[in-house]
C-alpha atoms as a PDB file:
ATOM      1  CA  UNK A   1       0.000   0.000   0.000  1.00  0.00           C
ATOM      2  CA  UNK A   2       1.375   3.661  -0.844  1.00  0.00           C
ATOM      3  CA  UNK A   3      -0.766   6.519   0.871  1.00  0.00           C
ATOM      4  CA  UNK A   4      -1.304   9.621  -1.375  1.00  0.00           C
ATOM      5  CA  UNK A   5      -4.123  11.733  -0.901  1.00  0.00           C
ATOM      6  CA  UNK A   6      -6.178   8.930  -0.009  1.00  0.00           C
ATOM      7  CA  UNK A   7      -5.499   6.793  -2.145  1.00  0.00           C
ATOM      8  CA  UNK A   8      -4.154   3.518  -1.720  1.00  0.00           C
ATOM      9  CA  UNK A   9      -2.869   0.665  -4.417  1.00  0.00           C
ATOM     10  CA  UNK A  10      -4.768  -2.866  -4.192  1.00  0.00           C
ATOM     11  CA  UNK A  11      -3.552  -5.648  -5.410  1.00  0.00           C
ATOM     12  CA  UNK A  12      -6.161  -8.551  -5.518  1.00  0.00           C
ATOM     13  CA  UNK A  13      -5.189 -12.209  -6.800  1.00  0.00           C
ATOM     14  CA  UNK A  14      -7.209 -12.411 -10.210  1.00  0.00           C
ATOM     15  CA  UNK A  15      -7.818  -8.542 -10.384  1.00  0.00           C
ATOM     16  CA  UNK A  16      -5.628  -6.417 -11.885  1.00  0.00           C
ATOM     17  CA  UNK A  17      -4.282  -3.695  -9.306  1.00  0.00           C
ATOM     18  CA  UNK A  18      -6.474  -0.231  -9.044  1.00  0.00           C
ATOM     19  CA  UNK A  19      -6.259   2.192  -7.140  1.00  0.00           C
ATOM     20  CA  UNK A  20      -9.268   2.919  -4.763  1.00  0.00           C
ATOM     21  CA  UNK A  21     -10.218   6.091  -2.192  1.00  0.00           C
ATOM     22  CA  UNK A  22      -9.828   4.561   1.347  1.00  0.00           C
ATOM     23  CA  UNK A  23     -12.214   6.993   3.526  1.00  0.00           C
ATOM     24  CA  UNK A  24     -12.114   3.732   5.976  1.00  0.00           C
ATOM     25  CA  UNK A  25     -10.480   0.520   6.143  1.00  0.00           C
ATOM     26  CA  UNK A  26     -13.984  -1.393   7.151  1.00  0.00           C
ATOM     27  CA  UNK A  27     -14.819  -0.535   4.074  1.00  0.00           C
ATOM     28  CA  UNK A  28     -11.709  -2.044   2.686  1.00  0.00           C
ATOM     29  CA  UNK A  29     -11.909  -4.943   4.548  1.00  0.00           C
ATOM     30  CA  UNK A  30     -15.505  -5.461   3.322  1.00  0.00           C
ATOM     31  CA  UNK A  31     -14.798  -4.719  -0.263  1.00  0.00           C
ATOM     32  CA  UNK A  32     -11.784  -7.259  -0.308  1.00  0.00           C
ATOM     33  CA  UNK A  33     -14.085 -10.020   1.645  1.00  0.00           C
ATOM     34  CA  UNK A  34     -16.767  -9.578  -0.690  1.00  0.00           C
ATOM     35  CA  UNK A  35     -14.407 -10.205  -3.574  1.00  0.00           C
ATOM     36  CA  UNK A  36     -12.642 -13.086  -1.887  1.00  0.00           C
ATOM     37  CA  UNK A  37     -15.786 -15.071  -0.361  1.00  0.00           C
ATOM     38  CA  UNK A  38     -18.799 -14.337  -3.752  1.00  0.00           C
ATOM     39  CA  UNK A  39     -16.393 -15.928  -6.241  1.00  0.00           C
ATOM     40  CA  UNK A  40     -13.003 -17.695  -4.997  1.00  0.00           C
ATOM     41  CA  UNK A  41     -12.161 -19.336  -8.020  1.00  0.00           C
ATOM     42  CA  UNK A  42     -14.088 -17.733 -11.159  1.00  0.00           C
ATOM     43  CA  UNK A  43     -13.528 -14.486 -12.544  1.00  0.00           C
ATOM     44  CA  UNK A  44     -14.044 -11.138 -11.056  1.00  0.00           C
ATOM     45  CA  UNK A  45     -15.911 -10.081 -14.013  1.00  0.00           C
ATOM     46  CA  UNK A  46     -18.581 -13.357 -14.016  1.00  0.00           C
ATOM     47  CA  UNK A  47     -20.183 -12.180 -10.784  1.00  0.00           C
ATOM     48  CA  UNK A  48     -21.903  -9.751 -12.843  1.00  0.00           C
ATOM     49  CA  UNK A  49     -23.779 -13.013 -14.321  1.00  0.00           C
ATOM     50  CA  UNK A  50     -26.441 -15.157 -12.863  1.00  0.00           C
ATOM     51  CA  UNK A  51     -25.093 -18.445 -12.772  1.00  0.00           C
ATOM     52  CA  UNK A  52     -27.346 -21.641 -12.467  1.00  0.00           C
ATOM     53  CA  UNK A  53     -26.293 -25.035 -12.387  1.00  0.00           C
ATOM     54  CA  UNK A  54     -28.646 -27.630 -13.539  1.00  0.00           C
ATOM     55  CA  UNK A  55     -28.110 -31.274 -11.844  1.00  0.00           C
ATOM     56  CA  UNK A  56     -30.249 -34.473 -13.368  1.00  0.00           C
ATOM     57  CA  UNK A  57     -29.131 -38.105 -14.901  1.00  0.00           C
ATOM     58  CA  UNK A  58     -30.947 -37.701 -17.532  1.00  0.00           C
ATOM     59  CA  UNK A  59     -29.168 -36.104 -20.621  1.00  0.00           C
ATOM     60  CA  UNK A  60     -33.000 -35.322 -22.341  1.00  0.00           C
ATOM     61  CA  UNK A  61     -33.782 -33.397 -19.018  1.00  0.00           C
ATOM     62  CA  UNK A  62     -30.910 -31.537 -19.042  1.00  0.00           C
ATOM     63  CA  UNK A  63     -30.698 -30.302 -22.297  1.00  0.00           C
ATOM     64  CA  UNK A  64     -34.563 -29.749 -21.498  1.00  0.00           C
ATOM     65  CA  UNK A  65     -34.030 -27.522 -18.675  1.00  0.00           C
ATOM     66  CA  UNK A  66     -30.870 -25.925 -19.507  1.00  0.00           C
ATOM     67  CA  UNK A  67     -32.469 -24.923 -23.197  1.00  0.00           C
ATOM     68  CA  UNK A  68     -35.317 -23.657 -21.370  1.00  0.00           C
ATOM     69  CA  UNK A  69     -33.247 -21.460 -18.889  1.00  0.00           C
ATOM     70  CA  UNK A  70     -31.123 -20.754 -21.668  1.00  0.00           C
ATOM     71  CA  UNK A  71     -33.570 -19.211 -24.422  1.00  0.00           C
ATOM     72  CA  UNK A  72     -35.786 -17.212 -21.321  1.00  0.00           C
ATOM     73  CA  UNK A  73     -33.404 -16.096 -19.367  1.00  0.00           C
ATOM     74  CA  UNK A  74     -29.133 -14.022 -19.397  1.00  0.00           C
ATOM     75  CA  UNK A  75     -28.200 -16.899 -16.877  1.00  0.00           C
ATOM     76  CA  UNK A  76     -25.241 -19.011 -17.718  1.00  0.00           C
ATOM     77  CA  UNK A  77     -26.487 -22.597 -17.245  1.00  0.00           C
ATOM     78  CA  UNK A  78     -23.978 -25.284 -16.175  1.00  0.00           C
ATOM     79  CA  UNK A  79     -25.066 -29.087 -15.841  1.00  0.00           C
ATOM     80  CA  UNK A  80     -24.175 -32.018 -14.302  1.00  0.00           C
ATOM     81  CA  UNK A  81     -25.435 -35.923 -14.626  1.00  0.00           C
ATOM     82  CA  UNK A  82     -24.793 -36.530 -10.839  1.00  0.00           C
ATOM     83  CA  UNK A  83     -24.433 -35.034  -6.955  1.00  0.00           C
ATOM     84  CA  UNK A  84     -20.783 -35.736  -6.615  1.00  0.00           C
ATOM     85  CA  UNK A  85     -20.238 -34.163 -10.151  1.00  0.00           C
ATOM     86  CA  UNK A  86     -22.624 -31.495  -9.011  1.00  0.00           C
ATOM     87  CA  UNK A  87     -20.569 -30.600  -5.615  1.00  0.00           C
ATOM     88  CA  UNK A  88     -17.381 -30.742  -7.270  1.00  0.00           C
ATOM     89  CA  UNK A  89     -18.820 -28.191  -9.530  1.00  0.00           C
ATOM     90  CA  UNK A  90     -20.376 -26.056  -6.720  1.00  0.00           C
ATOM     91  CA  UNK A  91     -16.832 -25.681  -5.095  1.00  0.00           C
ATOM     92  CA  UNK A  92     -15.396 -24.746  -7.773  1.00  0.00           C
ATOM     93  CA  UNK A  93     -17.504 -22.363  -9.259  1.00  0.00           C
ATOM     94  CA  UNK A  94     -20.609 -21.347  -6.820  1.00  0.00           C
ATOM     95  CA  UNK A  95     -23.232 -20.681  -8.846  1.00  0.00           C
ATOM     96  CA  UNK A  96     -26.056 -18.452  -7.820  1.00  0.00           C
ATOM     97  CA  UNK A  97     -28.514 -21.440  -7.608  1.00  0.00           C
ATOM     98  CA  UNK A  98     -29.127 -25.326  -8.152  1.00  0.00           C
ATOM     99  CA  UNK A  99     -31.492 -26.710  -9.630  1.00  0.00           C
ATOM    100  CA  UNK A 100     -31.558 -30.868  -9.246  1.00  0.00           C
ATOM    101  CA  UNK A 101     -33.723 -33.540 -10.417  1.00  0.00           C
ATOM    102  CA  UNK A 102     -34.939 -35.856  -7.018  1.00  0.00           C
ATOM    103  CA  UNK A 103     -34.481 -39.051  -8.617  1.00  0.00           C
ATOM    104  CA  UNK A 104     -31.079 -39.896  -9.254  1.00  0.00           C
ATOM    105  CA  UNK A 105     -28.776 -42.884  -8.144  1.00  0.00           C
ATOM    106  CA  UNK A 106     -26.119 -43.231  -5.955  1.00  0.00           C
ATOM    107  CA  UNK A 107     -26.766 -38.993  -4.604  1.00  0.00           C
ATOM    108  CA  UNK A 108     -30.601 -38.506  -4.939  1.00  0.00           C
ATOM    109  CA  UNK A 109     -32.154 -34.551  -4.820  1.00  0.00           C
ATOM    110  CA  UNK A 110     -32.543 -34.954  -1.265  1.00  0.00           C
ATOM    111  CA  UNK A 111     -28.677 -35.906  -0.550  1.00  0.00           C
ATOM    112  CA  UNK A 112     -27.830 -32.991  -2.775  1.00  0.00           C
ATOM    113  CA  UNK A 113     -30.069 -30.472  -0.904  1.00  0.00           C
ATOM    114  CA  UNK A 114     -28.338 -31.638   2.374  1.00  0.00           C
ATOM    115  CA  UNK A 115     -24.852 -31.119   1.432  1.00  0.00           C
ATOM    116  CA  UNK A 116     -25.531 -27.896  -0.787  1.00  0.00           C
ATOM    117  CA  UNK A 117     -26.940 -26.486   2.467  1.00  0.00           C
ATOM    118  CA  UNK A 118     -24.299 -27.943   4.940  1.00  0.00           C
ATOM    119  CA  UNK A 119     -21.077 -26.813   2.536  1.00  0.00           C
ATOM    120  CA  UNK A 120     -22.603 -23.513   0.918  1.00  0.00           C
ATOM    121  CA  UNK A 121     -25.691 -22.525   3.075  1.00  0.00           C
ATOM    122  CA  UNK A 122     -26.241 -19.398   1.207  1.00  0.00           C
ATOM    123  CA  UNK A 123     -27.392 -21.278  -2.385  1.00  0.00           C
ATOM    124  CA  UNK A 124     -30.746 -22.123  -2.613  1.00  0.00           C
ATOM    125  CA  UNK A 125     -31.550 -25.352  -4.414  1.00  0.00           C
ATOM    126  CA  UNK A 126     -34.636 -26.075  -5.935  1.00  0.00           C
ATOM    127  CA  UNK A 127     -36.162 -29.909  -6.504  1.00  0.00           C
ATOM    128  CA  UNK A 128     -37.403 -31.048  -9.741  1.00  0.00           C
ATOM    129  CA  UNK A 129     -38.858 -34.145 -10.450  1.00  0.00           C
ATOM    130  CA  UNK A 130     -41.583 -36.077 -13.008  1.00  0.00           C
ATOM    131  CA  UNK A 131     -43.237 -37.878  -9.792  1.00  0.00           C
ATOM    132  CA  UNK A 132     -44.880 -34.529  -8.161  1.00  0.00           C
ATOM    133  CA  UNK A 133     -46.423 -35.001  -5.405  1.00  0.00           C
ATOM    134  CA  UNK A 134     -47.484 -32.204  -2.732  1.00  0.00           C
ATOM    135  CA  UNK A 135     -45.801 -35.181  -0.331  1.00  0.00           C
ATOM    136  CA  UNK A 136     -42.444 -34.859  -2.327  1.00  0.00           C
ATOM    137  CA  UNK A 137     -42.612 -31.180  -2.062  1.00  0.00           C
ATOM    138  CA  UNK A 138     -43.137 -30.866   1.733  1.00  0.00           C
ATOM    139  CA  UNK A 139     -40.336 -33.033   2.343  1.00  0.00           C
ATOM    140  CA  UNK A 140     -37.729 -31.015  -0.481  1.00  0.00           C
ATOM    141  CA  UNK A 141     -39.114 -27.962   1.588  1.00  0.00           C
ATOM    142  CA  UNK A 142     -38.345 -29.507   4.957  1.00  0.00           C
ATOM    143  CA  UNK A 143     -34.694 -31.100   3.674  1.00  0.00           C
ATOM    144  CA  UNK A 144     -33.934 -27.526   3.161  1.00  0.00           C
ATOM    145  CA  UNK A 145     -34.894 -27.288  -0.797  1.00  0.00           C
ATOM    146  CA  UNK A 146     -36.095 -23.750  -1.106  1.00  0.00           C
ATOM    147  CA  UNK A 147     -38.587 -24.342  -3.704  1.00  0.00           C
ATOM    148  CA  UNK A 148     -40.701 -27.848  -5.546  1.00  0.00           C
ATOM    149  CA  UNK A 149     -40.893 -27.602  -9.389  1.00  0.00           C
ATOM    150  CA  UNK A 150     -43.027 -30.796 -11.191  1.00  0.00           C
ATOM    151  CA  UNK A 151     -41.138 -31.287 -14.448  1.00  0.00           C
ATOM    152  CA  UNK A 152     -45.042 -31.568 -15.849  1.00  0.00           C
ATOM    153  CA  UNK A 153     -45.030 -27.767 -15.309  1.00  0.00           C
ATOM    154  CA  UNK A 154     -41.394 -26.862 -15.606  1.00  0.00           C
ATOM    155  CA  UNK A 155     -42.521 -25.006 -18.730  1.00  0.00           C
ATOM    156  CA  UNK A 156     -44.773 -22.764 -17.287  1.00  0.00           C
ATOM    157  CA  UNK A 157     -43.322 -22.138 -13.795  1.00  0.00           C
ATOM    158  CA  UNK A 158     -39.801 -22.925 -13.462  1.00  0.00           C
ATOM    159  CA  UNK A 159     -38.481 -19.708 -14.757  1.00  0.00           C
ATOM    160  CA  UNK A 160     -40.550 -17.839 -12.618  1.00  0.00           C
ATOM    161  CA  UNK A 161     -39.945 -19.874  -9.516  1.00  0.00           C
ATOM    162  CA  UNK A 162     -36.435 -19.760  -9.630  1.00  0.00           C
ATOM    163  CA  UNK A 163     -36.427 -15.752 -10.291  1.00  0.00           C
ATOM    164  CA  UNK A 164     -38.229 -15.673  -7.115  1.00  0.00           C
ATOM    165  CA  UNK A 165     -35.811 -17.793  -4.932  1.00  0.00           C
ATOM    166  CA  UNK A 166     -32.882 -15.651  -6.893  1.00  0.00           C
ATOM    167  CA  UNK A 167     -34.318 -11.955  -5.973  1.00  0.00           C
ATOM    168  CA  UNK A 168     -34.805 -13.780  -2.090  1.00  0.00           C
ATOM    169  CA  UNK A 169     -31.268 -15.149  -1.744  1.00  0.00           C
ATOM    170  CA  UNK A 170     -29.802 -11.852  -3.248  1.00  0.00           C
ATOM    171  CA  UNK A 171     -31.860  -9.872  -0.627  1.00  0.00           C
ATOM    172  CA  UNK A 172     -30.422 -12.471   1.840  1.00  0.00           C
ATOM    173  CA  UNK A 173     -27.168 -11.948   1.081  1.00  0.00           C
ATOM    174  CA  UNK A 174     -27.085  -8.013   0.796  1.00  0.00           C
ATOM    175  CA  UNK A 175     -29.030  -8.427   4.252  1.00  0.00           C
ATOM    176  CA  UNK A 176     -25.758 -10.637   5.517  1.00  0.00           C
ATOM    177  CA  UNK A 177     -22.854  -8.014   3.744  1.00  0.00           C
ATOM    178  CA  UNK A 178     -24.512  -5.274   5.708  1.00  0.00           C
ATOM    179  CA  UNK A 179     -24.277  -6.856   9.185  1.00  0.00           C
ATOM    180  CA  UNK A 180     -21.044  -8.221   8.602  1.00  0.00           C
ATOM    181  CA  UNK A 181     -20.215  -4.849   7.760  1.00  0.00           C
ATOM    182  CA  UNK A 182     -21.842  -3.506  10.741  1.00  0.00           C
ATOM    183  CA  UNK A 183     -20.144  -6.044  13.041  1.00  0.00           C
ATOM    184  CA  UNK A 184     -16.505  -5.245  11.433  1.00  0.00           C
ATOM    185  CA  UNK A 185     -17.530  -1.190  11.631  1.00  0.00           C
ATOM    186  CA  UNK A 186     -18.352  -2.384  15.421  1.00  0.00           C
ATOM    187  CA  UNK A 187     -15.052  -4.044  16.092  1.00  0.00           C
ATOM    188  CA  UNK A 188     -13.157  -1.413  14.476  1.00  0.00           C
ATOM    189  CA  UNK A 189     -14.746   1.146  16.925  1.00  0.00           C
ATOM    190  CA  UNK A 190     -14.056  -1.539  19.838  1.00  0.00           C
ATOM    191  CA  UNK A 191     -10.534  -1.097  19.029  1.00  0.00           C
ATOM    192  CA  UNK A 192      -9.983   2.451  18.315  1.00  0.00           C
ATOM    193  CA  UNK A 193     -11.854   2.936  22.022  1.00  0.00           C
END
């Protein structure tokens, strides 16, 4: 860091160095979280991007669904034929939300909910599957899905459905940057006191 009129020199691993007004290192400290923590491994730039990922055994649904998100929708739509696949994916590049068929062997929808929600808590997951059932959909909802989408109606609804849990988990997270940022503003007063 060199200190001129405010101004300090940044450099962030995948970013190329700027130079940013520093009116308080919170603010810093949030700024270079938020890049660090939102996207460890893809490019700065791709945040800007909704990013789904689209998890089902079946190539026919796939391409079905990630056409379908595809054509409607700016997203970039990843897929994957399996859970394991899909986690591996998920750590690597965290998309913005998963959307996984129930059925599936060895990791089923449920399995996948569970571990999205234990490893990355903050992306919602939404079940699909061709045997809907108000049943089924309690229990995605209880496993911690955050929506139910029959692939009867994926058509007509899923588009809309998963704009709605989007537009939630983005106010979520806003919600959490601005009490971190309050907590960090709070320690920093702590130890200036």
């Amino acid at each position: 860091f060199q200190a001129e009129d405010g101004i300090r020199d940044i450099g962030v691993t995948g970013v190329q160095t700027c130079a940013l007004p520093i009116y308080n290192w919170p603010t810093l400290a949030w700024f270079l979280s938020s890049l660090v923590l939102h996207r460890q491994n893809d490019n700065f730039w791709r945040q800007m991007v909704t990013s789904v990922l689209v998890v089902d055994d079946s190539a026919v649904d796939r391409k079905l669904i990630s056409t379908l998100l595809s054509k409607n929708t700016d997203w970039k739509v990843d897929v994957c034929d399996d859970g394991d696949a899909a986690l591996l994916h998920i750590g690597e590049h965290l998309p913005d939300l998963v959307i996984s068929d129930l059925k599936m062997p060895e990791m089923d929808g449920f399995q996948l909910v569970h571990q999205v929600k234990t490893r990355y808590p903050v992306i919602p997951v939404i079940i699909i599957t061709s045997q809907g059932s108000e049943d089924l959909a309690l229990e995605a909802l209880k496993g911690g899905a955050a929506s139910y989408c029959p692939k009867s109606r994926m058509a007509r609804d899923l588009i809309a459905i998963s704009k709605s849990i989007l537009a939630v988990s983005l106010k979520q997270r806003k919600t959490e940057q601005v009490l971190s940022r309050i907590r960090s503003e709070e320690h920093t007063s702590e130890l200036q006191s």
